[in-house]
C-alpha atoms as a PDB file:
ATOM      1  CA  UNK A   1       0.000   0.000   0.000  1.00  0.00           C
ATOM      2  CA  UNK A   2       1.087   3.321  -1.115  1.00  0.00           C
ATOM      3  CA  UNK A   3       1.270   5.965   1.797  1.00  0.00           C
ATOM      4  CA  UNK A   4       1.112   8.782  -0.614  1.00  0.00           C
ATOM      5  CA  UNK A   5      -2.046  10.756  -0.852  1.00  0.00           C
ATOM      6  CA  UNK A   6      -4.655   9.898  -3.563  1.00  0.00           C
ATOM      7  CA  UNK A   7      -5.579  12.557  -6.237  1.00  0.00           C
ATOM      8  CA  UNK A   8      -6.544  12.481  -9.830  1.00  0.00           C
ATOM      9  CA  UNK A   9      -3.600  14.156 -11.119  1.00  0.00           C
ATOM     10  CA  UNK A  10      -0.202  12.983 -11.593  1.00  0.00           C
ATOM     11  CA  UNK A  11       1.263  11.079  -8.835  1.00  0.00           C
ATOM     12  CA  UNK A  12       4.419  13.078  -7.632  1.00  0.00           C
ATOM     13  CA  UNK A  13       6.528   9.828  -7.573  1.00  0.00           C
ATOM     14  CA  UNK A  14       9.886  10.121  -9.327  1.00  0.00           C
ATOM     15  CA  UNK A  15       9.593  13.176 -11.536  1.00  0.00           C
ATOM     16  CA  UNK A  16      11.991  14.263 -14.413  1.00  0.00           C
ATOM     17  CA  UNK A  17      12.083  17.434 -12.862  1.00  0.00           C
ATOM     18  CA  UNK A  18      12.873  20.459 -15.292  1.00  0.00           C
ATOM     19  CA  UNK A  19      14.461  24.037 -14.454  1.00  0.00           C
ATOM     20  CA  UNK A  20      13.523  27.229 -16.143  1.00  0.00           C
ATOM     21  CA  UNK A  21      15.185  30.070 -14.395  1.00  0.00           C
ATOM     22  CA  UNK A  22      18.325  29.033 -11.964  1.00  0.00           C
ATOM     23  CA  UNK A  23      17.996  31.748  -9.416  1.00  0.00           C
ATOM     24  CA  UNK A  24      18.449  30.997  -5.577  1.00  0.00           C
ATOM     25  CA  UNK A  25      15.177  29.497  -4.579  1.00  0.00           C
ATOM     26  CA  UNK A  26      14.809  27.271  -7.943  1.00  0.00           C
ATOM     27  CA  UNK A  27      18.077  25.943  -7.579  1.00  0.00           C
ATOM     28  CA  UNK A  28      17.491  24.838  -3.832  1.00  0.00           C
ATOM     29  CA  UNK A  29      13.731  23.934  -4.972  1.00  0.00           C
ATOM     30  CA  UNK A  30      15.107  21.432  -7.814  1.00  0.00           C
ATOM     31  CA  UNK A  31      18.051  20.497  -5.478  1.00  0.00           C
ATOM     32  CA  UNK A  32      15.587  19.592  -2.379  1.00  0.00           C
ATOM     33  CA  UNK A  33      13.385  17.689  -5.154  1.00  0.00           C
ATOM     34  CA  UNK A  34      16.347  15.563  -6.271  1.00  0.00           C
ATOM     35  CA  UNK A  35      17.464  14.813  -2.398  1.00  0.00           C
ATOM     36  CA  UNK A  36      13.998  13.336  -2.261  1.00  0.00           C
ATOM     37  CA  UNK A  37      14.671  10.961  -5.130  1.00  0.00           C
ATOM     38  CA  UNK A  38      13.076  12.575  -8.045  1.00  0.00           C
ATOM     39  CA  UNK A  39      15.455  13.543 -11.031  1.00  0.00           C
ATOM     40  CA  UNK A  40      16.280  16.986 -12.495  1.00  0.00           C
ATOM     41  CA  UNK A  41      17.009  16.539 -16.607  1.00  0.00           C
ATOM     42  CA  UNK A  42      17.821  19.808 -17.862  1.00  0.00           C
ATOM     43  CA  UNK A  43      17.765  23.470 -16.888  1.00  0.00           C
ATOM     44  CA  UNK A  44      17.653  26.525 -18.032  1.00  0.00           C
ATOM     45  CA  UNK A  45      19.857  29.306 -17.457  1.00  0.00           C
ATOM     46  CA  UNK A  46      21.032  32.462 -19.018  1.00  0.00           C
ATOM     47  CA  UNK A  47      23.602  34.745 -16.915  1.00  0.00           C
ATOM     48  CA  UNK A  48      26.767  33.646 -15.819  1.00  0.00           C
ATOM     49  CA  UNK A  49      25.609  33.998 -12.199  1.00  0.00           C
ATOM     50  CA  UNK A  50      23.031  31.545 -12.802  1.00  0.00           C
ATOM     51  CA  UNK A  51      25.415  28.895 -14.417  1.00  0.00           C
ATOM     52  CA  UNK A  52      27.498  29.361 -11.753  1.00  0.00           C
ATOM     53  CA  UNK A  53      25.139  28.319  -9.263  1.00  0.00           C
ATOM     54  CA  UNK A  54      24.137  25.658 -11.185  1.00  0.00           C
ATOM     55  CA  UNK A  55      27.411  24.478 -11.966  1.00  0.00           C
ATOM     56  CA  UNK A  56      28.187  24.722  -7.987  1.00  0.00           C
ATOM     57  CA  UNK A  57      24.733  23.018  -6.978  1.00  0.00           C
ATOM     58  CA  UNK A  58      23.519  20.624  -9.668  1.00  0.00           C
ATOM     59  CA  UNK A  59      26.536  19.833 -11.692  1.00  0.00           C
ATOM     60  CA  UNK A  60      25.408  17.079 -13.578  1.00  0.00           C
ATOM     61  CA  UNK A  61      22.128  19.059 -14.697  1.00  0.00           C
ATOM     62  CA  UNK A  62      22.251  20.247 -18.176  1.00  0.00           C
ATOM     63  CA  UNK A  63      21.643  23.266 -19.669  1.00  0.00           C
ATOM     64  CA  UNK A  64      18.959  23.261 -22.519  1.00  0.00           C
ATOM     65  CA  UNK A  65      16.672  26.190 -23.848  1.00  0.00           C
ATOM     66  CA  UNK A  66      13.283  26.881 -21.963  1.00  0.00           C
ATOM     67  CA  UNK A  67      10.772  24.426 -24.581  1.00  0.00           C
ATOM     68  CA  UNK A  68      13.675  22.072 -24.040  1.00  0.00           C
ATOM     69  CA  UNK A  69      13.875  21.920 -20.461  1.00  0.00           C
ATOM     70  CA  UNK A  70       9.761  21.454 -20.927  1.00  0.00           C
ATOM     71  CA  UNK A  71       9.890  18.762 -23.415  1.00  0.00           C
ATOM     72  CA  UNK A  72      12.122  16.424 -21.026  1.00  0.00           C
ATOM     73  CA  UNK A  73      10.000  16.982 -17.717  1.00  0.00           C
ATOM     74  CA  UNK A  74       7.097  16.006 -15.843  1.00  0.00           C
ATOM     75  CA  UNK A  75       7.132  18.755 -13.418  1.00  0.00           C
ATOM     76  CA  UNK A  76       8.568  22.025 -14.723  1.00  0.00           C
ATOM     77  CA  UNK A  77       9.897  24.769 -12.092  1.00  0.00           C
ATOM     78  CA  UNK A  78       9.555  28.519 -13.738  1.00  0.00           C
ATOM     79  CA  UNK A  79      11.652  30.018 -11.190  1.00  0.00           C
ATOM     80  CA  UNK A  80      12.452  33.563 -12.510  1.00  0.00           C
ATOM     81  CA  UNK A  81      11.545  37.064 -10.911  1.00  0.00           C
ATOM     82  CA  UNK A  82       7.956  37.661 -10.349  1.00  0.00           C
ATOM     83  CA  UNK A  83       7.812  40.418 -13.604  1.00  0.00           C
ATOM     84  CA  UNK A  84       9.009  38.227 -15.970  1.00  0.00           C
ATOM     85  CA  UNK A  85       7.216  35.217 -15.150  1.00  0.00           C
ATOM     86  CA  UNK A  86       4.031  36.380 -17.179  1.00  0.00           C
ATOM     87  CA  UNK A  87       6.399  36.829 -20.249  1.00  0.00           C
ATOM     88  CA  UNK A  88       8.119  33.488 -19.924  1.00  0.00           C
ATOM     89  CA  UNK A  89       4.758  31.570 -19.154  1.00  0.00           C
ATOM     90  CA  UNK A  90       3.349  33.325 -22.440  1.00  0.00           C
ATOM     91  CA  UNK A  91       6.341  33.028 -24.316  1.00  0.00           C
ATOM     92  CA  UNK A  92       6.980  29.247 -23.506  1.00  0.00           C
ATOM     93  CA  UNK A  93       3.001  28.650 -24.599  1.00  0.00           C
ATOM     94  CA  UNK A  94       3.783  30.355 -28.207  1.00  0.00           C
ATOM     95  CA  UNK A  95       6.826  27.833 -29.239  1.00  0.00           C
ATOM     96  CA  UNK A  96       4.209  24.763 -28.976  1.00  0.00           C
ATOM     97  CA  UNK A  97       5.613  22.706 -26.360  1.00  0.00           C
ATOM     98  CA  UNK A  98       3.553  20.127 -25.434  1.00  0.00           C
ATOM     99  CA  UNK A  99       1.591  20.444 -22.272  1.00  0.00           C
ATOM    100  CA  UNK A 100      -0.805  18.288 -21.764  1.00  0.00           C
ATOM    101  CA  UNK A 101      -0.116  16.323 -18.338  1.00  0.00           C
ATOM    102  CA  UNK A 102       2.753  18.125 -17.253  1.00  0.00           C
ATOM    103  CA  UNK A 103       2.808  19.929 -13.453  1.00  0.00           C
ATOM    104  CA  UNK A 104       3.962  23.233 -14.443  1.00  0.00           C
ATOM    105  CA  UNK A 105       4.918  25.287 -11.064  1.00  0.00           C
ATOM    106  CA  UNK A 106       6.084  28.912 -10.396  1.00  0.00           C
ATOM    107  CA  UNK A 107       7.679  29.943  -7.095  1.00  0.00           C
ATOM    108  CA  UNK A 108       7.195  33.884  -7.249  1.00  0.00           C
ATOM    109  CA  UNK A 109       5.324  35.202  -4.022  1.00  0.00           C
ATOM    110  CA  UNK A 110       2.863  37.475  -6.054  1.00  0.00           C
ATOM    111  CA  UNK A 111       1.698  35.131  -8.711  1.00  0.00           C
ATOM    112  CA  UNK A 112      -1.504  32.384  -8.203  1.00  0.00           C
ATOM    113  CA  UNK A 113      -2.282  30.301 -10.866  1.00  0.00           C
ATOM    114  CA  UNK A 114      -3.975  32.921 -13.274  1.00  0.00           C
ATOM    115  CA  UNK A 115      -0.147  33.693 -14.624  1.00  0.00           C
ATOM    116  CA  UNK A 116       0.137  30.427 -15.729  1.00  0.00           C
ATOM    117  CA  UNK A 117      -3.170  30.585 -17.918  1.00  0.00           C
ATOM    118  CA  UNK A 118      -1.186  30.221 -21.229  1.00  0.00           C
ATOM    119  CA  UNK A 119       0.136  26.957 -20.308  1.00  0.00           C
ATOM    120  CA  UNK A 120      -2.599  25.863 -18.673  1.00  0.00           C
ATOM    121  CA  UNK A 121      -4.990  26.735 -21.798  1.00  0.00           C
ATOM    122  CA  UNK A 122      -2.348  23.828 -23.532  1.00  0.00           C
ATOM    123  CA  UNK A 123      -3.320  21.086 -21.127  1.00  0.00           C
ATOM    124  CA  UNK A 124      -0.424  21.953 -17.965  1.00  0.00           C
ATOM    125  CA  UNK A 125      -1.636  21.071 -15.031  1.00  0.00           C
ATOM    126  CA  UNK A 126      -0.387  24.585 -12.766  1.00  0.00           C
ATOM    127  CA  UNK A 127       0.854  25.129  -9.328  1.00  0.00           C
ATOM    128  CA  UNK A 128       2.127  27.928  -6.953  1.00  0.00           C
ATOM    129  CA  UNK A 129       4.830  26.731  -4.695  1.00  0.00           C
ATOM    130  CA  UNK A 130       6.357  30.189  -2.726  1.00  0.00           C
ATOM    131  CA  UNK A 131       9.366  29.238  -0.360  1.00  0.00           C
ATOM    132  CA  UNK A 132       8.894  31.672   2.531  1.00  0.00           C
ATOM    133  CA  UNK A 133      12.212  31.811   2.672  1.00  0.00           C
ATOM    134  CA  UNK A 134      15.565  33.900   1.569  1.00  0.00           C
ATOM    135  CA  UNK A 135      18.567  31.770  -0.397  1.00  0.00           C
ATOM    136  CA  UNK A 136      22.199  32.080  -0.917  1.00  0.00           C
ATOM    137  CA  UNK A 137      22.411  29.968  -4.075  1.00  0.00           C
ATOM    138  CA  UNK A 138      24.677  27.978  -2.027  1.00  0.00           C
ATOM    139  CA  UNK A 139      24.267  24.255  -1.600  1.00  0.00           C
ATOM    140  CA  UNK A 140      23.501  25.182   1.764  1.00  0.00           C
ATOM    141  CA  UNK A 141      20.498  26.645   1.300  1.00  0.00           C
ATOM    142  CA  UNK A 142      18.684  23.053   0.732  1.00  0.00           C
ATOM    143  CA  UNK A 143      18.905  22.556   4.687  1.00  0.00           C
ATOM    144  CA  UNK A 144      16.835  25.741   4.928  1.00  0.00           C
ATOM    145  CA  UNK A 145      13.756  24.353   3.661  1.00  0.00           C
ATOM    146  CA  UNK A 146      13.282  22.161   6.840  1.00  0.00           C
ATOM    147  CA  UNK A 147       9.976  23.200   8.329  1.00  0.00           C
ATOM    148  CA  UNK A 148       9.608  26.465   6.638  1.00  0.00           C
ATOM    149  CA  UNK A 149       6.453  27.747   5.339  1.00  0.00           C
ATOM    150  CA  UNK A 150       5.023  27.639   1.446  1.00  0.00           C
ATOM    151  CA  UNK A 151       2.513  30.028   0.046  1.00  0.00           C
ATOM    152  CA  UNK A 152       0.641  27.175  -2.280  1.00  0.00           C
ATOM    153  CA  UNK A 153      -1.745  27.784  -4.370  1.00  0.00           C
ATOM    154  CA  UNK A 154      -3.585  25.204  -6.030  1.00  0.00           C
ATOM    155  CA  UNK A 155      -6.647  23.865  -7.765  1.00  0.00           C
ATOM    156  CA  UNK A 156      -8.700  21.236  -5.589  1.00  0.00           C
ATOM    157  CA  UNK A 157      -8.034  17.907  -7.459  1.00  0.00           C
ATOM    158  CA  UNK A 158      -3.526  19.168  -7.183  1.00  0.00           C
ATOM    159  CA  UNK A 159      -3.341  20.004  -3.716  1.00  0.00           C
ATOM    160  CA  UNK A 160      -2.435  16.795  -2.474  1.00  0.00           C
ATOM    161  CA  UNK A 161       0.176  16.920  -5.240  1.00  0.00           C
ATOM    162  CA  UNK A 162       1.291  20.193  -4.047  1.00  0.00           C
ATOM    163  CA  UNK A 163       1.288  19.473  -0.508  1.00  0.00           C
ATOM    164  CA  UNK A 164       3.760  16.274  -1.186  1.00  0.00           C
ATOM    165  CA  UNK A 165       5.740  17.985  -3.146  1.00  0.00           C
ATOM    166  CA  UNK A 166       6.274  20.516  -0.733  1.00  0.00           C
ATOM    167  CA  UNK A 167       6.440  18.281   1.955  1.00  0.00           C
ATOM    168  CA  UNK A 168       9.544  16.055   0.339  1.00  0.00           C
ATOM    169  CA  UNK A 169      11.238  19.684  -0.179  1.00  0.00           C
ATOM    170  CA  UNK A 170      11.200  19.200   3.676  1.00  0.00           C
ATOM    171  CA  UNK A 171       8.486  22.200   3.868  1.00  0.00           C
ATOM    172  CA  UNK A 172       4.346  22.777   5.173  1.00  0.00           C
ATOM    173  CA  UNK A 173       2.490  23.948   2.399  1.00  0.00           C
ATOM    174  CA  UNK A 174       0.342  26.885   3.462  1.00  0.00           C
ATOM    175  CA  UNK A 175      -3.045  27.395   0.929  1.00  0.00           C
ATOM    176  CA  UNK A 176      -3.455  31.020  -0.184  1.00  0.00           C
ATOM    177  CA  UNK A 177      -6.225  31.632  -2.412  1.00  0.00           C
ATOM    178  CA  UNK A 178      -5.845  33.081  -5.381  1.00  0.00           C
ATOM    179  CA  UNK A 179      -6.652  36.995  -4.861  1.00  0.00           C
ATOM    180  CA  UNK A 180      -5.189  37.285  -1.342  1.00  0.00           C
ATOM    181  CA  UNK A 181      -1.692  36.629  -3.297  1.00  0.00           C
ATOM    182  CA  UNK A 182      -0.508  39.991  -3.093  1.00  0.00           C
ATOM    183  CA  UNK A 183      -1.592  40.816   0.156  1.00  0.00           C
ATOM    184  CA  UNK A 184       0.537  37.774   1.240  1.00  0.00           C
ATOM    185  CA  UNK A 185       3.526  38.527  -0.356  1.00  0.00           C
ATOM    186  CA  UNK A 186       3.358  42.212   0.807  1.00  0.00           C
ATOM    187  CA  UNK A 187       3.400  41.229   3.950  1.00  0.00           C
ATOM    188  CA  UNK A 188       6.486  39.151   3.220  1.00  0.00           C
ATOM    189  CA  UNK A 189       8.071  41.623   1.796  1.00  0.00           C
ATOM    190  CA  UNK A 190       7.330  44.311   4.520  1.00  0.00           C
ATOM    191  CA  UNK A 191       8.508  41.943   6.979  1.00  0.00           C
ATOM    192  CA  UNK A 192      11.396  40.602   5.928  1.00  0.00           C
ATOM    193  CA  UNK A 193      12.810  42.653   3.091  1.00  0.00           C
ATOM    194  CA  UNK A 194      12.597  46.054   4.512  1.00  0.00           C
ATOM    195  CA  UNK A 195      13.980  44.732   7.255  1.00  0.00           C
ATOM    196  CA  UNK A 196      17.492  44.468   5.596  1.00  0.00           C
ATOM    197  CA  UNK A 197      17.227  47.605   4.610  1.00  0.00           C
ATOM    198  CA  UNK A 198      15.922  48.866   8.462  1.00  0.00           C
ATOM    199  CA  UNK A 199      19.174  47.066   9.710  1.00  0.00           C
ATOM    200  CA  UNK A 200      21.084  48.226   7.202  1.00  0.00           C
ATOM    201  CA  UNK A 201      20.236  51.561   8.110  1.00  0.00           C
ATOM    202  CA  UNK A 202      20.788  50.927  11.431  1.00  0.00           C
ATOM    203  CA  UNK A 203      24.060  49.755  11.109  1.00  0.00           C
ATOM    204  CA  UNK A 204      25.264  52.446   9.202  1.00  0.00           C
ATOM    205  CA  UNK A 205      23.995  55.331  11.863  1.00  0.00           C
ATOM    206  CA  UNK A 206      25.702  53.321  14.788  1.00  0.00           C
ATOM    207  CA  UNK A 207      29.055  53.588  12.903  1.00  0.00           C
ATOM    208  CA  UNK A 208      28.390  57.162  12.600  1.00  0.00           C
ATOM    209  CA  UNK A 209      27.759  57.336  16.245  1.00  0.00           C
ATOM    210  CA  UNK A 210      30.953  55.950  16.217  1.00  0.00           C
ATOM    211  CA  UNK A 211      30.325  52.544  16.970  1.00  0.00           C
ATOM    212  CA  UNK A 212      33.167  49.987  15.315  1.00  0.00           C
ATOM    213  CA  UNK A 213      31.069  46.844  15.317  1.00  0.00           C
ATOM    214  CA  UNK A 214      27.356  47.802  14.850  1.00  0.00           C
ATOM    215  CA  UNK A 215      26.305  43.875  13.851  1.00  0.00           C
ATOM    216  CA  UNK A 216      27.822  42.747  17.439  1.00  0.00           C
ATOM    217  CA  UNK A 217      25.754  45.564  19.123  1.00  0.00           C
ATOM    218  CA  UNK A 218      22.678  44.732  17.334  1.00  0.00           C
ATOM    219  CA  UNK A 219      22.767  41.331  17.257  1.00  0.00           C
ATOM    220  CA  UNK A 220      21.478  40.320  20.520  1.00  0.00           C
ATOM    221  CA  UNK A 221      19.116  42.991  20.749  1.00  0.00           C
ATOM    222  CA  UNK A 222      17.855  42.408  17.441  1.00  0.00           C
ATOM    223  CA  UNK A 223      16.966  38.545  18.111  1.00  0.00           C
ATOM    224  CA  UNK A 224      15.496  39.145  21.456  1.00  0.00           C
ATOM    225  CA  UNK A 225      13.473  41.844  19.890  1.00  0.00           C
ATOM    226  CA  UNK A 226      12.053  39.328  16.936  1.00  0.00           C
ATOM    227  CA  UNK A 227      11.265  36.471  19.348  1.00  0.00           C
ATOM    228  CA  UNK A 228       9.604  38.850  21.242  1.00  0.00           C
ATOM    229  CA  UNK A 229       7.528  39.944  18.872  1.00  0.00           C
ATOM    230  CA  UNK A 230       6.518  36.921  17.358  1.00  0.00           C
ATOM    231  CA  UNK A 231       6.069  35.378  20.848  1.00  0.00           C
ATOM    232  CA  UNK A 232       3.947  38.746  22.501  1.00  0.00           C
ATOM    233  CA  UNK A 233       2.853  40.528  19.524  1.00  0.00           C
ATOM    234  CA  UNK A 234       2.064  44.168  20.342  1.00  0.00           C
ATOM    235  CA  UNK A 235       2.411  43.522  23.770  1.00  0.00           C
ATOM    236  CA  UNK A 236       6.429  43.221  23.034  1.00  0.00           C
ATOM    237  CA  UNK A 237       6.536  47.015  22.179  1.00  0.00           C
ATOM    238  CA  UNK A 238       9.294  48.421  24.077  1.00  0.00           C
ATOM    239  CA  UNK A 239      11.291  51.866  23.505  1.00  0.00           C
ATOM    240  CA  UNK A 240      10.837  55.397  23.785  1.00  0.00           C
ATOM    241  CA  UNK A 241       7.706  55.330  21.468  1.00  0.00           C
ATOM    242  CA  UNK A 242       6.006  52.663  24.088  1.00  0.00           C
ATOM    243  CA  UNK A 243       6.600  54.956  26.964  1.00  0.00           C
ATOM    244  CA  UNK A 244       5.486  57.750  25.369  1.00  0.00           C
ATOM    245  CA  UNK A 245       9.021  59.663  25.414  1.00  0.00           C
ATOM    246  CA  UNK A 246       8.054  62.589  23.325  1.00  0.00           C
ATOM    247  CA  UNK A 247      10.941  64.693  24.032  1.00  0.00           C
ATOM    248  CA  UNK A 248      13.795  61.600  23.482  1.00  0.00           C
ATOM    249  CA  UNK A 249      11.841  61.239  19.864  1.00  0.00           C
ATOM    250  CA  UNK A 250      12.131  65.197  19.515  1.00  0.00           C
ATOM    251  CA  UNK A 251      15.786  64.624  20.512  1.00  0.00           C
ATOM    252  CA  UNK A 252      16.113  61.517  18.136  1.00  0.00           C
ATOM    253  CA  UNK A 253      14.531  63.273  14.955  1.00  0.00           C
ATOM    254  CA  UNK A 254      16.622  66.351  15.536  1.00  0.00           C
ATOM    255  CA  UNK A 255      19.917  63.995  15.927  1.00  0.00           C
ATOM    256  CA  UNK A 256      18.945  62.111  12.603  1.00  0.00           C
ATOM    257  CA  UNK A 257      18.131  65.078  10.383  1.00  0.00           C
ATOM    258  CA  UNK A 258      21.990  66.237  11.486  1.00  0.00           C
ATOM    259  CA  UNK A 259      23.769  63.264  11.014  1.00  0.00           C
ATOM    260  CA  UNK A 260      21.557  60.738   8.597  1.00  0.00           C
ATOM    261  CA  UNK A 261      18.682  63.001   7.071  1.00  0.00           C
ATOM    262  CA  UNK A 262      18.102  59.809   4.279  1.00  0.00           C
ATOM    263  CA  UNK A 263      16.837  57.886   7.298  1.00  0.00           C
ATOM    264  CA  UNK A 264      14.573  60.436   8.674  1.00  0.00           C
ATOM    265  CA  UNK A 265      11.481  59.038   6.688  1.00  0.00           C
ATOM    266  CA  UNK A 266      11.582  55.466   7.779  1.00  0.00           C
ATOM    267  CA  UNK A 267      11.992  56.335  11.041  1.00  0.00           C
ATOM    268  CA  UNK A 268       8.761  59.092  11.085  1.00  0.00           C
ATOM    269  CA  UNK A 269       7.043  55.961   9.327  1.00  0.00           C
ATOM    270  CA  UNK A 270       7.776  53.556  11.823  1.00  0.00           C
ATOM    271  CA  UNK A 271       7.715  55.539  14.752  1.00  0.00           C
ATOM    272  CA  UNK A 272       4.203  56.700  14.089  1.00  0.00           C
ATOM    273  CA  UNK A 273       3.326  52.777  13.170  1.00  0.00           C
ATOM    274  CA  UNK A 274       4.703  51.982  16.062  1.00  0.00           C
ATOM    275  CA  UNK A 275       2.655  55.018  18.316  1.00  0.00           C
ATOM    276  CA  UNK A 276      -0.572  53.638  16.623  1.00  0.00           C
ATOM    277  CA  UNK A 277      -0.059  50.048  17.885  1.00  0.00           C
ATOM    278  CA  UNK A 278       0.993  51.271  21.566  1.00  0.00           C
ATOM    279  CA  UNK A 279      -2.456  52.515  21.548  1.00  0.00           C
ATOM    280  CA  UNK A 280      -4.319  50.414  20.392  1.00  0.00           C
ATOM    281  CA  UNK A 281      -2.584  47.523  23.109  1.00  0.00           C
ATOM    282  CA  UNK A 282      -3.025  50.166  25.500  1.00  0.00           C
ATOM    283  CA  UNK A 283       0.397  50.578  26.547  1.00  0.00           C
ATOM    284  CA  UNK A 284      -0.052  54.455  25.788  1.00  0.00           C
ATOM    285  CA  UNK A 285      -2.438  56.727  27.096  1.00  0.00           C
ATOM    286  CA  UNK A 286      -4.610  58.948  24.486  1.00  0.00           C
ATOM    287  CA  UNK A 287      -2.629  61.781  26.377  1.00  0.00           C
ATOM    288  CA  UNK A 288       0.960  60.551  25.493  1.00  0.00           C
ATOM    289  CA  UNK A 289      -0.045  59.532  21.871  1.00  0.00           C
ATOM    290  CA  UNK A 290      -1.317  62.706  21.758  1.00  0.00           C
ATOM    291  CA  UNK A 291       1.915  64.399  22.271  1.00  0.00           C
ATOM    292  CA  UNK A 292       4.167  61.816  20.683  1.00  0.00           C
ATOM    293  CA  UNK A 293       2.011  62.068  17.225  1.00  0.00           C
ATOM    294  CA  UNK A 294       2.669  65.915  17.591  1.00  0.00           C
ATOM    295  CA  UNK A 295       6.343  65.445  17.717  1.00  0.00           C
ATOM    296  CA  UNK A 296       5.991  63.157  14.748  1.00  0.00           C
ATOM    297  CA  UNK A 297       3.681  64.728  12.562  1.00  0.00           C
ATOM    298  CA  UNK A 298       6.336  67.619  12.606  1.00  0.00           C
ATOM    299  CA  UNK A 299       8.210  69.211   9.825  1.00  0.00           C
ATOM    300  CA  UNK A 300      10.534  66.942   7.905  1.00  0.00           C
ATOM    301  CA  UNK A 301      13.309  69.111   6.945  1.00  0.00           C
END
């Protein structure tokens, strides 16, 4: 007896697993997918970066064009940025490949399933597999799949396709529906991307502060701060903002403007997302928002 899910699509079972776009999270996708005994045939890749990483990752893969890479696979991975996937999806339709049967998935955040219409129009059967995750392209980066989340999005008869497949990437699918897709990934995005940039920032003010090792200051605090919040939601506010400390924010915007006037507007922006929630958990009094929102609804410049 088989312990793998029933379905009326394809059984995920040893797939000839195909590569359109070797950019991080592909190449650890199809690399995960081989560890778990399916086979990738061919890939395709156009910059050197991208050969590179396959090169370094999946040496034995070849390197075909796109309606190639199709041709050979039962599950195809279109793994390229989220703006060109529409392109490649219409693009790949137009040179005739032959569809019919094939799992056809996309890992791009944004995207559902209505991006891969063209294909699908041709007989693909389509999936949305987003890694909530951020790669390397270093073999590495396979070991990071272990328990992390997937955005899937699927239709009924392939989501116990989807959720093996995600599951032998060592993964827990997560079902979005189709028109909450962007609302996911900007949350994604506002969460984890911009806060690169936030430490970034951060990093660079401390040195001007005079601080030599900004990452080994941060660090701890920094950790503490995101288990914290993931742990106590608003209830983990802490900082001048959460006490209501209008005069050390007066201070702090007037310090910032001197020294690091690009970071002025993120820090208005959060500081004032930041009063809002205080509020609203009731760790501020209407009095001490009222004076804090003064401060920050001050001139900029």
């Amino acid at each position: 007896m088989s312990n793998q899910p029933e379905t009326d699509g394809p059984h995920p079972a040893q797939l000839a697993v195909g590569l359109i776009g070797a950019g991080r999270a592909g190449t650890a996708m199809a690399a995960a997918l081989a560890g778990a005994g399916h086979r990738v045939v061919a890939a395709a890749a156009v910059s050197q970066a991208s050969l590179d990483r396959l090169a370094a990752v999946l040496p034995q893969v070849p390197v075909k064009r796109p309606e190639q890479v199709a041709r050979m696979a039962d599950l195809v991975l279109l793994t390229v940025p989220d703006d060109v996937l529409p392109g490649l999806a219409s693009g790949l339709a137009a040179t005739r490949t032959p569809m019919e049967g094939r799992l056809v998935a996309h890992a791009s955040g944004r995207h559902g399933l209505a991006v891969l219409d063209p294909l699908t129009r041709l007989g693909a059967l389509p999936l949305a597999l987003h890694p909530v995750m951020t790669f390397t392209g270093r073999r590495e980066d396979v070991a990071k799949m272990a328990g992390i989340c997937f955005g899937v999005t699927a239709p009924l008869p392939l989501r116990p396709v989807a959720e093996v497949l995600v599951m032998e990437m060592g993964g827990e699918p997560v079902f979005i529906e189709e028109d909450k897709r962007h609302l996911y990934h900007a949350a994604l995005a506002n969460a984890a991307n911009y806060l690169v940039a936030l430490v970034v920032q951060s990093q660079d003010m401390l040195r001007g502060a005079g601080v030599a090792d900004p990452a080994k200051m941060l660090g701890p605090l920094l950790w503490a701060a995101l288990e914290n919040a993931l742990l106590l939601g608003p209830a983990a506010l802490t900082g001048p903002v959460a006490r209501g400390d209008a005069d050390t924010i007066a201070a702090h915007l007037t310090a910032i403007k001197a020294a690091a006037p690009e970071a002025l507007g993120a820090y208005l922006a959060l500081a004032r997302l930041t009063a809002e929630q205080a509020l609203a958990a009731r760790l501020l009094t209407a009095a001490d928002a009222e004076r804090l929102l003064g401060v920050l609804h001050g001139p900029t410049q």
